[in-house]
Protein backbone atom coordinates (compact mmCIF):
# COMPACT_ATOMS: atom_id res chain seq x y z
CA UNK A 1 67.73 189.81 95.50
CA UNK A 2 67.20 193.11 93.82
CA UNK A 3 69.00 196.26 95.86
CA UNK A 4 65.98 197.54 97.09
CA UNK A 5 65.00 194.44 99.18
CA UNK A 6 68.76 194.62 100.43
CA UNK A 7 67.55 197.60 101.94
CA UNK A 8 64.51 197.25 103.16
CA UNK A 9 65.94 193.49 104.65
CA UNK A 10 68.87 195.75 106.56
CA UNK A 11 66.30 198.44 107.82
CA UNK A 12 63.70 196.03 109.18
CA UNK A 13 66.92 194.05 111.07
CA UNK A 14 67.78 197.60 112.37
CA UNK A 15 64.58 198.40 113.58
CA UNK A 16 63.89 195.16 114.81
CA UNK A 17 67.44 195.33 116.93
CA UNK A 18 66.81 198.55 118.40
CA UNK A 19 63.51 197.93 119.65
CA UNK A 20 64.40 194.76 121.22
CA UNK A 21 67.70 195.98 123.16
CA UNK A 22 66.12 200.13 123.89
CA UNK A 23 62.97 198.09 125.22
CA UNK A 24 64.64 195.46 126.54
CA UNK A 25 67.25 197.83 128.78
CA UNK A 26 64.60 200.41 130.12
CA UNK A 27 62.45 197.29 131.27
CA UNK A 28 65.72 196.12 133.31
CA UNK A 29 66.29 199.17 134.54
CA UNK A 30 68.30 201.31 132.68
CA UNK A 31 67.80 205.21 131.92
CA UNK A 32 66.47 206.38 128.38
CA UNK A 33 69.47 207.78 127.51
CA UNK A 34 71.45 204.48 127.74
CA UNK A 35 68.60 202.46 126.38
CA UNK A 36 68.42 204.89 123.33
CA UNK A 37 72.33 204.94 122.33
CA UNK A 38 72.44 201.18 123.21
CA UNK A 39 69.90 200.63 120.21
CA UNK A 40 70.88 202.84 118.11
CA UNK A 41 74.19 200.91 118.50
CA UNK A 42 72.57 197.59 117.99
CA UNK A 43 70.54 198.90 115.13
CA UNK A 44 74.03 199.91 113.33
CA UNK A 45 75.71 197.06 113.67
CA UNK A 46 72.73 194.70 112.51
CA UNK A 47 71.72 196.60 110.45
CA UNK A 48 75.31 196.82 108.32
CA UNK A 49 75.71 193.15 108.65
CA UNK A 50 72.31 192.55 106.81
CA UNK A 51 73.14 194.84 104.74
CA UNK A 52 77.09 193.44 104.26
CA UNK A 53 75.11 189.62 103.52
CA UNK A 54 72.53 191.02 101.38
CA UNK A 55 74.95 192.73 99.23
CA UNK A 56 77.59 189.50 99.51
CA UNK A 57 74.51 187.07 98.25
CA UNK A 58 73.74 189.93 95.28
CA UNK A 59 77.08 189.39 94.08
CA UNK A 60 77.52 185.51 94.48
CA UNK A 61 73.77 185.34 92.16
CA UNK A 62 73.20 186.31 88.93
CA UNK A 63 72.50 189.88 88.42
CA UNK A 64 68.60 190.85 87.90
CA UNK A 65 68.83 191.60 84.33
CA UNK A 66 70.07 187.83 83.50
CA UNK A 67 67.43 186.55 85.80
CA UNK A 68 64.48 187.93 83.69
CA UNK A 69 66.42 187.09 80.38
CA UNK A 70 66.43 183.52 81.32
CA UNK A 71 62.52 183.64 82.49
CA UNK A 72 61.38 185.41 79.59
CA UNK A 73 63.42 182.90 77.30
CA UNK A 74 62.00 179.72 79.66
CA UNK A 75 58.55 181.24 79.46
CA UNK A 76 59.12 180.95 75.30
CA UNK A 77 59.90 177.40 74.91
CA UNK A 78 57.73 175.13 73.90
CA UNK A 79 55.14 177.82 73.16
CA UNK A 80 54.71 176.43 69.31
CA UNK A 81 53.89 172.93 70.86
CA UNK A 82 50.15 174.18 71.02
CA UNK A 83 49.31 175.11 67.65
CA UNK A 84 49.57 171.80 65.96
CA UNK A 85 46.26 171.43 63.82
């Protein structure tokens, strides 16, 4: 996982929370006000711990750079094999 999808993977768990508790509370009832700081709560503390994982599972990998090292030097073998005459 590459930074960027860290981020977008934490934003789109943020959004995701806050529309389903702000929603969620003004269909049962509560006012907007309380609907709207009770998802924006929810969409912190989702959002963090996606973000917390993400960056956890970055570190635990390989970092991007030796990723496409080992591709690029995969994607190399055996490429002589063809070009017997």
């Amino acid at each position: 996982m590459t930074k960027i999808q860290i981020k977008k993977m934490a934003m789109s768990f943020a959004i995701l929370a806050f529309a389903i508790l702000a929603f969620g509370s003004v269909l049962t009832g509560s006012r907007m006000t309380t609907a709207f700081i009770r998802g924006m709560e929810a969409a912190f503390v989702f959002g963090a711990l996606a973000w917390s994982i993400g960056t956890l599972m970055m570190e635990k990998g390989k970092a991007p750079e030796e990723v496409e090292e080992e591709a690029e030097a995969e994607a190399s073998k055996g490429g002589q094999l063809d070009e017997t005459v």
